[in-house]
C-alpha atoms as a PDB file:
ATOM      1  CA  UNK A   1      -7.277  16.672   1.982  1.00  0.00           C
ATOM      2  CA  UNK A   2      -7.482  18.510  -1.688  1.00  0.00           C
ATOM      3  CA  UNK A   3      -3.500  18.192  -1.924  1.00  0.00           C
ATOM      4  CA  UNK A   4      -3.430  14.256  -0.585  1.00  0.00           C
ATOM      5  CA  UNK A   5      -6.099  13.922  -3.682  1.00  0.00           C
ATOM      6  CA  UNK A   6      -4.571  15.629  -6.092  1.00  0.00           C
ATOM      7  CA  UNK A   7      -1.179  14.000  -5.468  1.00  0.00           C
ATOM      8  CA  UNK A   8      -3.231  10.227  -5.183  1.00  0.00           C
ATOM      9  CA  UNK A   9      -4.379  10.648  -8.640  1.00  0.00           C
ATOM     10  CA  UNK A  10      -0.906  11.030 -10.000  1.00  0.00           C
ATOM     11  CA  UNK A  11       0.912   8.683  -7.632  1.00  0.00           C
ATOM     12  CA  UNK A  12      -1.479   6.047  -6.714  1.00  0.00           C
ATOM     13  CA  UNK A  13       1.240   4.000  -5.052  1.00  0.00           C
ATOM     14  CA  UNK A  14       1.868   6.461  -2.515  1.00  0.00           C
ATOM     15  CA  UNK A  15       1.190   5.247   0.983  1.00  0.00           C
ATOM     16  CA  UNK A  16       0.953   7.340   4.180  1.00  0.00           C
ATOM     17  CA  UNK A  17       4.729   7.688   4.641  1.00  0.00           C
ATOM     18  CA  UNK A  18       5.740   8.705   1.325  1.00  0.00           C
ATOM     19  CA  UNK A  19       2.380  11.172   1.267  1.00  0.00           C
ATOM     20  CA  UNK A  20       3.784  12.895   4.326  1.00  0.00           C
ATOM     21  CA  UNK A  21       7.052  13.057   2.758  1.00  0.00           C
ATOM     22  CA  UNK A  22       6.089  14.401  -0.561  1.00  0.00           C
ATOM     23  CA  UNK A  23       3.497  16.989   2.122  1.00  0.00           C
ATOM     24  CA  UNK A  24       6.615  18.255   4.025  1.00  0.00           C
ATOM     25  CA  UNK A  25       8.419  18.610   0.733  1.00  0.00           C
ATOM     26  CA  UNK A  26       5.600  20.948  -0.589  1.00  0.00           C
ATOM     27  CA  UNK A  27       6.520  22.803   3.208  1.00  0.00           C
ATOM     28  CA  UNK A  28       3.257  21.560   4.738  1.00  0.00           C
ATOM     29  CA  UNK A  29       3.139  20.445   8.136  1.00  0.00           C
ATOM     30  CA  UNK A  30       1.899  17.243   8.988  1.00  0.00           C
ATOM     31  CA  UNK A  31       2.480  13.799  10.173  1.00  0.00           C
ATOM     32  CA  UNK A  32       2.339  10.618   8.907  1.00  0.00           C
ATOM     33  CA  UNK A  33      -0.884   9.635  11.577  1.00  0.00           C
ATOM     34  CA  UNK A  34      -2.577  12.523  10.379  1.00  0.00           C
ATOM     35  CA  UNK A  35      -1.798  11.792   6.658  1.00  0.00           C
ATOM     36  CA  UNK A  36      -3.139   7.803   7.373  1.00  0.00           C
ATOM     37  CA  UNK A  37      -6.152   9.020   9.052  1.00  0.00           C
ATOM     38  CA  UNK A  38      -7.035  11.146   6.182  1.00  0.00           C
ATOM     39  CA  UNK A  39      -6.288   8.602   3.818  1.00  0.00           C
ATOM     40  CA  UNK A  40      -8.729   6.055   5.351  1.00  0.00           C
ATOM     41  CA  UNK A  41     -11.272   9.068   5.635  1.00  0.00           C
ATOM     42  CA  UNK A  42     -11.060   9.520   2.014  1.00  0.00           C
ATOM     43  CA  UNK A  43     -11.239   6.018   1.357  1.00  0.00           C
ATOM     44  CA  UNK A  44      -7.546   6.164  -0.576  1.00  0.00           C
ATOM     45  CA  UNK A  45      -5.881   2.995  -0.780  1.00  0.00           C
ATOM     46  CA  UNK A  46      -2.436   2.548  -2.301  1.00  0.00           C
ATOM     47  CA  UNK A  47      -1.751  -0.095  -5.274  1.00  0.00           C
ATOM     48  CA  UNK A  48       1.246  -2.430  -4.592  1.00  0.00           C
ATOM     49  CA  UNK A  49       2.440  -5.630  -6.018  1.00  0.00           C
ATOM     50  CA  UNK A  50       1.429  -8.844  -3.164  1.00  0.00           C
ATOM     51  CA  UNK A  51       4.261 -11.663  -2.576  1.00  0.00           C
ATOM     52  CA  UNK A  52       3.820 -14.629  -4.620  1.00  0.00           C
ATOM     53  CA  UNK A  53       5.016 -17.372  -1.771  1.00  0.00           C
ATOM     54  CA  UNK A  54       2.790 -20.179  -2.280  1.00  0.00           C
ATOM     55  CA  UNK A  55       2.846 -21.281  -6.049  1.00  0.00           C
ATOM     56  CA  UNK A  56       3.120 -24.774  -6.808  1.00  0.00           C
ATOM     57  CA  UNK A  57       6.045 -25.566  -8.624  1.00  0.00           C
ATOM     58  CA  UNK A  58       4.456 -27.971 -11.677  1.00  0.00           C
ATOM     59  CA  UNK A  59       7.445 -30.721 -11.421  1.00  0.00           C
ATOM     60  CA  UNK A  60       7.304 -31.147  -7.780  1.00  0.00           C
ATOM     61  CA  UNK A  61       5.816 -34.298  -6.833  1.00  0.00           C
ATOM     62  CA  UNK A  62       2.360 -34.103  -4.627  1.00  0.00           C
ATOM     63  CA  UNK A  63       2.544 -36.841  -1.827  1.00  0.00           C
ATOM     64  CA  UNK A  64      -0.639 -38.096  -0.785  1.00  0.00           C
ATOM     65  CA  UNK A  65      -1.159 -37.386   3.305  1.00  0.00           C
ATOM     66  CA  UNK A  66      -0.627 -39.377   6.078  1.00  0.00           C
ATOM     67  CA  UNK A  67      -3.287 -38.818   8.492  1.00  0.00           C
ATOM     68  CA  UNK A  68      -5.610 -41.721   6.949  1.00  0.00           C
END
Protein backbone atom coordinates (compact mmCIF):
# COMPACT_ATOMS: atom_id res chain seq x y z
CA UNK A 1 0.00 0.00 0.00
CA UNK A 2 3.04 2.62 0.89
CA UNK A 3 4.48 1.99 -2.79
CA UNK A 4 0.76 2.29 -4.63
CA UNK A 5 0.82 5.82 -2.54
CA UNK A 6 3.88 6.95 -3.20
CA UNK A 7 3.65 6.20 -6.93
CA UNK A 8 -0.31 7.89 -6.85
CA UNK A 9 1.13 11.08 -5.78
CA UNK A 10 3.43 11.31 -8.73
CA UNK A 11 1.21 9.66 -11.33
CA UNK A 12 -2.26 10.43 -10.40
CA UNK A 13 -3.56 9.08 -13.69
CA UNK A 14 -2.49 5.72 -13.01
CA UNK A 15 -5.31 3.23 -12.83
CA UNK A 16 -5.17 -0.37 -11.52
CA UNK A 17 -3.60 -1.82 -14.69
CA UNK A 18 -0.89 0.51 -15.24
CA UNK A 19 -0.23 0.42 -11.13
CA UNK A 20 0.33 -3.31 -11.45
CA UNK A 21 2.47 -2.75 -14.33
CA UNK A 22 4.65 -0.08 -12.98
CA UNK A 23 4.48 -2.84 -9.38
CA UNK A 24 5.88 -5.77 -11.48
CA UNK A 25 8.36 -3.41 -13.05
CA UNK A 26 9.70 -2.44 -9.52
CA UNK A 27 9.84 -6.76 -9.32
CA UNK A 28 6.86 -6.86 -6.95
CA UNK A 29 4.39 -9.44 -7.23
CA UNK A 30 0.95 -8.67 -7.58
CA UNK A 31 -2.10 -8.55 -9.64
CA UNK A 32 -4.13 -6.17 -11.04
CA UNK A 33 -7.40 -7.40 -8.54
CA UNK A 34 -5.23 -7.03 -5.75
CA UNK A 35 -3.83 -3.62 -6.93
CA UNK A 36 -7.87 -2.41 -7.56
CA UNK A 37 -8.85 -3.64 -4.26
CA UNK A 38 -6.21 -1.69 -2.61
CA UNK A 39 -6.88 1.22 -4.54
CA UNK A 40 -10.58 1.41 -3.50
CA UNK A 41 -9.31 0.62 0.16
CA UNK A 42 -7.24 3.62 0.03
CA UNK A 43 -9.81 5.59 -1.46
CA UNK A 44 -7.35 6.37 -4.73
CA UNK A 45 -9.13 7.37 -7.68
CA UNK A 46 -7.43 8.07 -11.00
CA UNK A 47 -7.93 11.56 -12.95
CA UNK A 48 -8.91 11.13 -16.66
CA UNK A 49 -10.35 13.34 -19.26
CA UNK A 50 -14.60 12.27 -19.74
CA UNK A 51 -15.99 12.14 -23.53
CA UNK A 52 -17.62 15.21 -24.59
CA UNK A 53 -20.62 13.43 -26.81
CA UNK A 54 -23.52 15.50 -26.16
CA UNK A 55 -22.68 19.27 -26.87
CA UNK A 56 -25.01 21.22 -28.76
CA UNK A 57 -23.66 22.44 -31.79
CA UNK A 58 -24.84 26.46 -31.62
CA UNK A 59 -25.97 26.57 -35.53
CA UNK A 60 -28.00 23.52 -35.46
CA UNK A 61 -31.54 24.24 -35.56
CA UNK A 62 -33.75 23.03 -32.33
CA UNK A 63 -37.13 21.54 -33.65
CA UNK A 64 -39.87 21.85 -31.37
CA UNK A 65 -41.35 18.06 -30.42
CA UNK A 66 -43.98 16.22 -31.70
CA UNK A 67 -45.68 14.49 -28.99
CA UNK A 68 -48.23 17.54 -28.34
Amino acid sequence: MEIIDRQFLETPWYGSRQMTRHMQREEHRCGRHRVRRLMRLMRLVPIYQEPKTSKKHLEHKIYPSASS
